[in-house]
Protein backbone atom coordinates (compact mmCIF):
# COMPACT_ATOMS: atom_id res chain seq x y z
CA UNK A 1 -19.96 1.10 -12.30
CA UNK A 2 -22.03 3.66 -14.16
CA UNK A 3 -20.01 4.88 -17.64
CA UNK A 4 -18.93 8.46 -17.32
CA UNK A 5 -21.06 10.58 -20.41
CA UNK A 6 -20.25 13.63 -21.77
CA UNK A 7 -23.40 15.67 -22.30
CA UNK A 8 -22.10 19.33 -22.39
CA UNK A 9 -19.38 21.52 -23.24
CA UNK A 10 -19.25 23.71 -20.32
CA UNK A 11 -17.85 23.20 -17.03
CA UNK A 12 -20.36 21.90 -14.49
CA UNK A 13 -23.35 19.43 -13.85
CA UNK A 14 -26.46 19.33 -15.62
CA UNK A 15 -28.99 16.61 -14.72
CA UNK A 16 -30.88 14.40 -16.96
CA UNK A 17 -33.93 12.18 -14.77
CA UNK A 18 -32.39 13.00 -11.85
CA UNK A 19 -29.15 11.53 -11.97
CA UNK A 20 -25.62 13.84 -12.44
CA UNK A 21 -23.07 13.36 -14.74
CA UNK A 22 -19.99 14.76 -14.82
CA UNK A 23 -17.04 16.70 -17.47
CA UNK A 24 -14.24 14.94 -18.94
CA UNK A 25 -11.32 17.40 -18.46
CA UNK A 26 -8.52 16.36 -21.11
CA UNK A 27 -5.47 17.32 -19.98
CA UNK A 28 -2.71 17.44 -22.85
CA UNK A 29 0.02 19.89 -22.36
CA UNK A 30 1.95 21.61 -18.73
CA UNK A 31 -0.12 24.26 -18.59
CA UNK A 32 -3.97 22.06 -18.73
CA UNK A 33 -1.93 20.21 -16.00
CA UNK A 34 -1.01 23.06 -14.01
CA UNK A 35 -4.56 24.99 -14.45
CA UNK A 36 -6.31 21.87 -13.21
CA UNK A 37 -3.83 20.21 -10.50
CA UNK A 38 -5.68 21.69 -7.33
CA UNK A 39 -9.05 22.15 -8.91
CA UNK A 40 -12.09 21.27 -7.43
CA UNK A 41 -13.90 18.40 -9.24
CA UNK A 42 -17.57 18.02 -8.97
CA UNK A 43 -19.24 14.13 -9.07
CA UNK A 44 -18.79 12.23 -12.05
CA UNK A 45 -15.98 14.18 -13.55
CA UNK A 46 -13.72 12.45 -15.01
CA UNK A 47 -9.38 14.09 -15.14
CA UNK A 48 -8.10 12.43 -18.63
CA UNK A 49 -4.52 12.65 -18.95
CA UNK A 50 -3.22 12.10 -22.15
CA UNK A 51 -1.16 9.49 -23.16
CA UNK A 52 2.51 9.35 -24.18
CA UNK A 53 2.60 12.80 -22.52
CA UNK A 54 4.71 13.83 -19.13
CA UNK A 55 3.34 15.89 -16.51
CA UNK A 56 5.59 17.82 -14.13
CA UNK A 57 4.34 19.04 -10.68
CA UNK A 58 1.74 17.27 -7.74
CA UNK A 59 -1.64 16.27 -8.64
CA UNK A 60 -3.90 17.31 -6.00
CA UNK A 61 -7.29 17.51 -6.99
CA UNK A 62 -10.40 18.03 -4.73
CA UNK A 63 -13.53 17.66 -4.42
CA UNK A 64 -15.51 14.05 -3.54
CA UNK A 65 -17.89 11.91 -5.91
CA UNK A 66 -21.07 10.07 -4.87
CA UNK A 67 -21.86 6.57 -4.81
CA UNK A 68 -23.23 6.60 -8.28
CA UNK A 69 -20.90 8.93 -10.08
CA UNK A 70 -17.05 9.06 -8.68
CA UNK A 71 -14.57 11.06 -9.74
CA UNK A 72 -11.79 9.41 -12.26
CA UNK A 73 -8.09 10.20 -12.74
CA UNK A 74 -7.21 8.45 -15.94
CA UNK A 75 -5.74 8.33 -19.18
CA UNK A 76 -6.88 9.13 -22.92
CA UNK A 77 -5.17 8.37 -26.17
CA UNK A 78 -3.30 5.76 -27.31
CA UNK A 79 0.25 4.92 -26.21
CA UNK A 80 1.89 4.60 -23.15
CA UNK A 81 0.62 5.50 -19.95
CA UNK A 82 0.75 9.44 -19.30
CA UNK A 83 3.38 10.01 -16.43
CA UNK A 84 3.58 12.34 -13.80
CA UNK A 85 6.93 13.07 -12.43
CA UNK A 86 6.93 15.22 -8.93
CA UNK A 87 10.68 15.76 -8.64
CA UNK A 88 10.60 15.17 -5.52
CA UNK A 89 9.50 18.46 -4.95
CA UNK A 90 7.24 19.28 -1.78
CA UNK A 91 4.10 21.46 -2.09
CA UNK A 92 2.18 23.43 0.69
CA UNK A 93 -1.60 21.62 0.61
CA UNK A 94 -4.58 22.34 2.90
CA UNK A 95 -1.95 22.76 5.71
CA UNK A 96 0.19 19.98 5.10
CA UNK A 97 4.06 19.73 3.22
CA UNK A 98 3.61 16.86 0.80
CA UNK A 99 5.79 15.03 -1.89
CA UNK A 100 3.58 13.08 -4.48
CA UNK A 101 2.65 12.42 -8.10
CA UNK A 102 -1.09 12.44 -6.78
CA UNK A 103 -2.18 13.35 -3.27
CA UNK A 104 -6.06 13.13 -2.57
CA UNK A 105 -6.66 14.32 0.63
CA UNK A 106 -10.37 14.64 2.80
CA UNK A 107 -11.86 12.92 -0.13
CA UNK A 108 -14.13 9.92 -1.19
CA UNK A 109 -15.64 8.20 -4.10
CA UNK A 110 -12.22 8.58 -6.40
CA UNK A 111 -10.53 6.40 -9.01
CA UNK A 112 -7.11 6.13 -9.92
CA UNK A 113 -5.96 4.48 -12.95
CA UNK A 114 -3.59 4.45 -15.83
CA UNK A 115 -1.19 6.64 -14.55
CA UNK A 116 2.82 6.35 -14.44
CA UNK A 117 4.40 8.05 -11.33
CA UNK A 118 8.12 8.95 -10.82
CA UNK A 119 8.89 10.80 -7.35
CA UNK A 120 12.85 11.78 -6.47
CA UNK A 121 15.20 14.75 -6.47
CA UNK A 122 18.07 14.48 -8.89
CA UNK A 123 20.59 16.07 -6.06
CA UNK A 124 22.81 14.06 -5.01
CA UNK A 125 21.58 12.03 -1.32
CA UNK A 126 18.58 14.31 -1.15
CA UNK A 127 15.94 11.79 -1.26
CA UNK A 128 17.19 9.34 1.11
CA UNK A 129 15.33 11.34 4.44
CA UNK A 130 12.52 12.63 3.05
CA UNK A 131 8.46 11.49 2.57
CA UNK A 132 8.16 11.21 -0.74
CA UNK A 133 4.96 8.92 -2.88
CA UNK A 134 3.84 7.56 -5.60
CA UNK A 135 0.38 7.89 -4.88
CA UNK A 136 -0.77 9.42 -1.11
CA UNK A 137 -4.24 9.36 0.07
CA UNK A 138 -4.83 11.17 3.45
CA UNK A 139 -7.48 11.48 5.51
CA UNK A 140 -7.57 13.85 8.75
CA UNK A 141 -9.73 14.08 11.63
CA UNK A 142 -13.27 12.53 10.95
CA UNK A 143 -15.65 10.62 13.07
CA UNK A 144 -17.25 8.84 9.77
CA UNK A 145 -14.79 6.84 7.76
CA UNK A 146 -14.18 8.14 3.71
CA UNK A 147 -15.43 5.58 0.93
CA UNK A 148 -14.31 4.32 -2.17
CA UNK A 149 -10.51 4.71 -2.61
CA UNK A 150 -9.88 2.57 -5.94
CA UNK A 151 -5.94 2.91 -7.18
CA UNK A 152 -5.42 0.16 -10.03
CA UNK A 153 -3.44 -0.28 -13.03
CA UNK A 154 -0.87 2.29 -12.66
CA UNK A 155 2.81 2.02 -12.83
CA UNK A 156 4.81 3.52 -9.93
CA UNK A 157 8.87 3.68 -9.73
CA UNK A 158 11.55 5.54 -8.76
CA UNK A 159 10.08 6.86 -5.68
CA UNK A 160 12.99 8.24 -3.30
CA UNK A 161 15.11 6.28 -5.33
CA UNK A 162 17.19 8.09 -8.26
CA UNK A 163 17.50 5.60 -11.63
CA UNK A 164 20.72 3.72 -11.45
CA UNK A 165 21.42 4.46 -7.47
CA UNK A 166 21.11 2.47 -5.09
CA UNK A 167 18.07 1.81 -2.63
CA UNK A 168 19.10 4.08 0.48
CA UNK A 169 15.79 4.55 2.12
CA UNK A 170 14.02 2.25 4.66
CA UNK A 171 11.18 4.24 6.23
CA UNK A 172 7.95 2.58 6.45
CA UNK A 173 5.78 4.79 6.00
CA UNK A 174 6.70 6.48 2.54
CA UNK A 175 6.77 4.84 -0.85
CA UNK A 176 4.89 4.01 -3.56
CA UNK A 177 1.12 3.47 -2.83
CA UNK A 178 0.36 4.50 1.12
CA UNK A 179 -3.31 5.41 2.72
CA UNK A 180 -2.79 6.82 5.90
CA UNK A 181 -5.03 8.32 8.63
CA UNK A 182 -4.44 11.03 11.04
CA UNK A 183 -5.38 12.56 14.36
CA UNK A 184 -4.08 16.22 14.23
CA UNK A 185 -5.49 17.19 17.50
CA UNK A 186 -9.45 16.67 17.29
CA UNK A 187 -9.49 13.30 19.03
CA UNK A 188 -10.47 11.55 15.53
CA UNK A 189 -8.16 10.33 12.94
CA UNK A 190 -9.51 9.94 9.26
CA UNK A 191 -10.09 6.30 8.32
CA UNK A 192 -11.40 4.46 5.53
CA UNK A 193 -14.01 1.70 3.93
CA UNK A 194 -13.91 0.60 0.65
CA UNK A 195 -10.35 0.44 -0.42
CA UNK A 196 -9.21 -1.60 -3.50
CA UNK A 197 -5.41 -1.04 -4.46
CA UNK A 198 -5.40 -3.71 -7.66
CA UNK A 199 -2.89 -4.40 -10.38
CA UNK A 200 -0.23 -1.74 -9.88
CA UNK A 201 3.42 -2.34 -11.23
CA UNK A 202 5.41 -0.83 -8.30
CA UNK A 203 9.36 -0.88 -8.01
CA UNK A 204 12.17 0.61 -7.25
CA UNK A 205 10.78 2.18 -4.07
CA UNK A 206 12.71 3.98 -0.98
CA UNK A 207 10.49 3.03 1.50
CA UNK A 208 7.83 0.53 1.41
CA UNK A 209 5.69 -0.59 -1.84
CA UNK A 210 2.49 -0.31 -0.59
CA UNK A 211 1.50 1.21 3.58
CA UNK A 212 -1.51 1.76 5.49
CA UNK A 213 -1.68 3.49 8.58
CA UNK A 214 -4.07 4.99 11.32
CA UNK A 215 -4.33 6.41 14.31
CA UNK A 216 -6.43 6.28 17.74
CA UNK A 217 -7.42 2.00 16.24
CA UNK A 218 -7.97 -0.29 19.34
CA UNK A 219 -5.02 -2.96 19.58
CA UNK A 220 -7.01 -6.06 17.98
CA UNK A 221 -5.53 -9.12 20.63
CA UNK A 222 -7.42 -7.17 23.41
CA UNK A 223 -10.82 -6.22 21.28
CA UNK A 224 -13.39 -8.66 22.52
CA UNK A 225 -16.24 -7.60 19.75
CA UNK A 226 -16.37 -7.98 15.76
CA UNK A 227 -15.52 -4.31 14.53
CA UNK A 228 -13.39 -2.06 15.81
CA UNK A 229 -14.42 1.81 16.12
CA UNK A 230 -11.87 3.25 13.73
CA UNK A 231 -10.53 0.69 12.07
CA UNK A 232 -10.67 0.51 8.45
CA UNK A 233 -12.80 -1.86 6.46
CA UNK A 234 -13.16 -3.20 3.56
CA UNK A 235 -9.57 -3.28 2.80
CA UNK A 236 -8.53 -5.33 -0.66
CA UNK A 237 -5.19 -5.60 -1.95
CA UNK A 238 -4.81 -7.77 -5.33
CA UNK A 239 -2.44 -8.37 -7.87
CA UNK A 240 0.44 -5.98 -7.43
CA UNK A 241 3.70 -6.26 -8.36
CA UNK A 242 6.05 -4.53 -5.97
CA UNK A 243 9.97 -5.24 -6.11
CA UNK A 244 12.89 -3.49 -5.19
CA UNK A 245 11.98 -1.90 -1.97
CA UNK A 246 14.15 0.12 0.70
CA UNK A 247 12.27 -1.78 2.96
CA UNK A 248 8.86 -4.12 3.47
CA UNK A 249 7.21 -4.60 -0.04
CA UNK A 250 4.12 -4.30 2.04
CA UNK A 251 2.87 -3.36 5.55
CA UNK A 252 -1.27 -3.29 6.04
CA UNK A 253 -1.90 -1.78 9.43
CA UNK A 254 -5.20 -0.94 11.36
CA UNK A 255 -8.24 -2.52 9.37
CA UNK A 256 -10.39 -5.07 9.77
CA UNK A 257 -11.16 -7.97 7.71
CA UNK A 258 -9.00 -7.15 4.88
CA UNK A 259 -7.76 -9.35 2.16
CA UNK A 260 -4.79 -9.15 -0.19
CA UNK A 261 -4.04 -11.82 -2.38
CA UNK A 262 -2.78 -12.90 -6.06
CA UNK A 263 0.08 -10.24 -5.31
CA UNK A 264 3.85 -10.80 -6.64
CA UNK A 265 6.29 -9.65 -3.38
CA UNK A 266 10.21 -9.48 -4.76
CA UNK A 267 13.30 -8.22 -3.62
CA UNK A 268 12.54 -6.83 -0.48
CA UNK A 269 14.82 -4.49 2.12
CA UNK A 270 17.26 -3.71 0.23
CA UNK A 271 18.21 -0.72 2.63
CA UNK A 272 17.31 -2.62 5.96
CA UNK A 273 15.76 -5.65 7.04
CA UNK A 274 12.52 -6.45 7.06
CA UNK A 275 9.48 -9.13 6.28
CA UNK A 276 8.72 -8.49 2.85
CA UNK A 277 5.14 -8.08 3.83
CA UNK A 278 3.01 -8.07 7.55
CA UNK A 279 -0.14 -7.27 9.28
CA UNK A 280 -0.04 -4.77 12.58
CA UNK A 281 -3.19 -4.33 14.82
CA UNK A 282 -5.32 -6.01 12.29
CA UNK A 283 -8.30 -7.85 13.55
CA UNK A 284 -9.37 -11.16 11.03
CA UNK A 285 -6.75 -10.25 8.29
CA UNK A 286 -5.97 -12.96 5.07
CA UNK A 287 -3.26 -13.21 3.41
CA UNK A 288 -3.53 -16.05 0.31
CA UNK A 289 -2.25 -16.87 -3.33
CA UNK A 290 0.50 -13.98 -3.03
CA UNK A 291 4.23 -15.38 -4.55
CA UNK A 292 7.49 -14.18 -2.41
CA UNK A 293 10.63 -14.27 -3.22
CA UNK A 294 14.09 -12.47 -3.04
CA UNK A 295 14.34 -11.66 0.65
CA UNK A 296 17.77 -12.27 0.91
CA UNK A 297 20.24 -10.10 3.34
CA UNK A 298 23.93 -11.06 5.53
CA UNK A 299 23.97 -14.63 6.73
CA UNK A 300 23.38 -13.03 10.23
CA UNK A 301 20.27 -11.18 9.34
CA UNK A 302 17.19 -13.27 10.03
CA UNK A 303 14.67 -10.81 9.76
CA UNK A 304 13.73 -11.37 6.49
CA UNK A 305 10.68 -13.56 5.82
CA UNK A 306 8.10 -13.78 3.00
CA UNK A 307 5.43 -13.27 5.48
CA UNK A 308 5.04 -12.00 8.84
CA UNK A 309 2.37 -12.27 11.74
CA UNK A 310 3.00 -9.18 13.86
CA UNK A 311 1.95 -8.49 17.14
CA UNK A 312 -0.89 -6.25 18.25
CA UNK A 313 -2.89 -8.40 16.10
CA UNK A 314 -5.84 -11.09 15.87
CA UNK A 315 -7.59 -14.21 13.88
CA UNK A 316 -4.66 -13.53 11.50
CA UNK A 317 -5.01 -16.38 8.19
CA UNK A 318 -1.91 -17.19 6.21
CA UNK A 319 -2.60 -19.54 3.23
CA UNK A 320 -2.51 -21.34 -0.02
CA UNK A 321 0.95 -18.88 -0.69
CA UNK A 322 3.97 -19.75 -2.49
CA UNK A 323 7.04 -18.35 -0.86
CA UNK A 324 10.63 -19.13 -1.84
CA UNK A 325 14.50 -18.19 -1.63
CA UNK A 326 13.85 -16.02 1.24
CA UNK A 327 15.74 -16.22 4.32
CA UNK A 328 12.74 -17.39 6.00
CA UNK A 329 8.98 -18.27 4.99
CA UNK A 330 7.31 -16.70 8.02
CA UNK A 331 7.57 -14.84 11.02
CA UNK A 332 5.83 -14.87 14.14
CA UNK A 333 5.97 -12.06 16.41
CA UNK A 334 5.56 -13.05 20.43
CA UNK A 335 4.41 -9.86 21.93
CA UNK A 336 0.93 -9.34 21.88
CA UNK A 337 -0.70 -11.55 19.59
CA UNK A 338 -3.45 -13.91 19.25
CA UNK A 339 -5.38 -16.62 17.23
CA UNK A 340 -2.41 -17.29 14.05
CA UNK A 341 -3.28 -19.94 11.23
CA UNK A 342 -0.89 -20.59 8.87
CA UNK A 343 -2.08 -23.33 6.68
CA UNK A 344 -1.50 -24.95 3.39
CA UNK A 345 1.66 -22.72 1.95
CA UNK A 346 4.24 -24.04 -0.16
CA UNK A 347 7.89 -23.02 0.29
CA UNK A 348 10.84 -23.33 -0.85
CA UNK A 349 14.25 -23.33 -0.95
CA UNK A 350 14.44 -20.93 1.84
CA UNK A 351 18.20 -20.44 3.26
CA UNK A 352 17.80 -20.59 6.91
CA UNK A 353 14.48 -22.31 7.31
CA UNK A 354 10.58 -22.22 7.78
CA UNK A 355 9.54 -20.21 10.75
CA UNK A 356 11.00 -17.27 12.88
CA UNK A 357 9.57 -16.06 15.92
CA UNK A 358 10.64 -12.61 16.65
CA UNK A 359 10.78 -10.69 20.10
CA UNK A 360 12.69 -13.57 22.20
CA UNK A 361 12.05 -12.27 25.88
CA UNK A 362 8.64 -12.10 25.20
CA UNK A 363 5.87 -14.45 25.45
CA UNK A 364 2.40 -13.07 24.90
CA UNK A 365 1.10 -14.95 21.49
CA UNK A 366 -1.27 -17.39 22.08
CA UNK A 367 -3.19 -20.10 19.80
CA UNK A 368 -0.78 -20.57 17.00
CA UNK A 369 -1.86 -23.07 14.49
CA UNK A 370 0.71 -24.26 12.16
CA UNK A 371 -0.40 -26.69 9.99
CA UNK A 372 -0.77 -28.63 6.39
CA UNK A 373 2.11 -26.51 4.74
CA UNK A 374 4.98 -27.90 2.58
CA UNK A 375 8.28 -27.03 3.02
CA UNK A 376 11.06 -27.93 0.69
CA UNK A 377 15.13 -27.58 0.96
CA UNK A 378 17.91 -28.13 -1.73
CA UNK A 379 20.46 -30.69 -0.53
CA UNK A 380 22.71 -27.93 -0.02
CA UNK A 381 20.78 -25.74 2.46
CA UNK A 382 21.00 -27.16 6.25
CA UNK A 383 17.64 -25.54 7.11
CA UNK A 384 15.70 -24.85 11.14
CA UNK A 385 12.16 -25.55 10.99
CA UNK A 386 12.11 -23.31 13.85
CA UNK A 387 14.37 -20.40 14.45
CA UNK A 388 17.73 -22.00 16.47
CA UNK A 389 17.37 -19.33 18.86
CA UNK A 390 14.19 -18.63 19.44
CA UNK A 391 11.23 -20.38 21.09
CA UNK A 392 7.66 -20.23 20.31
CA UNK A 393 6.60 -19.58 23.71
């Protein structure tokens, strides 16, 4: 990736052998923040927050980069990360009510980076209904998918959830990091390629760590070709840490071919059960070299495993993960879904045993391979390899 240069004072572009570079826009006290929160940013501009500062309000910039010179939110300074704390305090954007530290919406070719978000309302209960984020991209009806979404290195926490409370909230989709695309009425939903959400610190989250989530996307067990119109590509989800969630650490819906891997899952549905992380009408989806642990609910709840198959979906690849002291390692959903391989995983220690099929009456998943993985119980844990009361077909 090009290096963002300085080459004027003034706002603007100038160009230099054809090729535009952007203005670093320092933003240091409430009132840079608030002069420059909805701004319009022009390719290769680069939004420098600075550190050991806080930041009150939404960040909502707009605007889209180009290939060769995106736009950056980051920080500048030395010291801790700049943080921007929303309150929980909903703002009126290009037609939509939204709750969020940043919100990009319609946009492509950004960067996200360095940033600490906080996101919950200090009165009492207030938070526990409403969609509030960490960081919200959005995308609304578009026939061409938008490029480039890159969130990494930030730190996101207390989202719905007010320090020292409780995790009341369970919705799945709000939380910390969530990419959603919508059909408002034109027939085409906003969708996405290029999307890298890598080595974010996320906890403490009403809702679900990290979501993604279309509309109008083929279900994948019926699609017979390689790509589905719609669908989101290039999907990659790396080395997070997300812990302390209302609900799923993680739920990746609607893409194709994505991977996530090398991510830490912990302490899952707290509020209400839930896998700590699972795929939904994905098509060719891996999930390998995450950890999971801490799943843990009643001794009558069984919904809780590391990792989940779900249904709607196909050529899904579980491997080479480490999951332990959930209830279960994995789940396998029976309705609607098609070509599982779960391979080479290591658990351990779970308290009711290795796999759970979900949706009993139901009996539409076909070609489930199971194979090569290790599973390990303490003496004291009487474990089912397979769910008591369920059946895989």
């Amino acid at each position: 990736m090009m290096k963002k240069v300085v080459l004027c004072a003034f706002l603007g572009l100038i160009l230099i052998n054809g090729f535009a570079f952007g203005t670093d826009y320092y933003i240091s006290t409430q009132a840079d923040f608030d002069t420059y929160r909805d701004a319009t940013f022009s390719p290769g501009d680069n939004i420098l927050l600075e550190r050991g500062k806080v930041f009150t309000g939404m960040l909502e910039p707009r605007g889209s980069g180009t290939p060769d010179n995106v736009i950056t939110i980051s920080a500048y300074g030395t010291g801790d990360m700049p943080v921007i704390n929303n309150n929980g305090v909903f703002h009126s954007s290009q037609g939509n009510s939204i709750c969020a530290c940043i919100y990009l919406f319609n946009v492509e070719y950004w960067e996200v980076n360095n940033i600490e978000c906080t996101n919950y309302s200090s009165a009492s209960g207030s938070s526990n209904s409403l969609d509030m984020y960490g960081v919200y991209v959005r995308a609304e009806d578009t026939v061409d998918p938008y490029d480039h979404i890159y969130i990494e290195d930030c730190y996101i926490h207390h989202i719905n959830v007010i320090p020292g409370d409780s995790i009341e909230n369970a919705d799945k989709k709000r939380g910390g990091i969530h990419v959603h695309g919508r059909d408002t009425g034109s027939g085409d939903a906003g969708w996405f390629n290029d999307v890298r959400i890598v080595n974010n610190y996320i906890e403490y989250i009403g809702g679900v760590g990290i979501g993604t989530d279309g509309d109008n996307v083929e279900d994948a067990h019926t699609f017979l070709g390689d790509s589905r119109p719609g669908a989101w590509t290039n999907l990659y989800i790396a080395d997070n840490y997300i812990g302390y969630t209302g609900r799923n650490n993680m739920i990746i819906r609607d893409c194709d071919y994505a991977i996530v891997e090398y991510n830490t899952l912990a302490y899952s549905s707290r509020d209400s059960t839930g896998h700590s992380s699972y795929c939904y009408r994905t098509l060719g989806i891996t999930f390998q070299y995450n950890e999971v642990y801490g799943n843990t609910g009643d001794s009558s709840d069984k919904d809780r495993g590391g990792f989940d198959a779900d249904n709607m979906s196909k050529d899904t690849v579980i491997q080479y993960n480490y999951s332990h002291n959930n209830e279960w390692f994995c789940g396998i959903m029976k309705d609607e879904n098609m070509n599982v391989t779960i391979r080479y995983n290591l658990s351990v220690n779970e308290r009711h045993g290795a796999y759970y099929y979900g949706f009993e009456p139901d009996d539409e998943a076909y070609n489930i391979k199971i194979y090569n993985n290790t599973h390990y119980f303490k003496s004291s844990i009487t474990p089912d390899i397979l769910c008591n009361d369920r059946t895989p077909v």
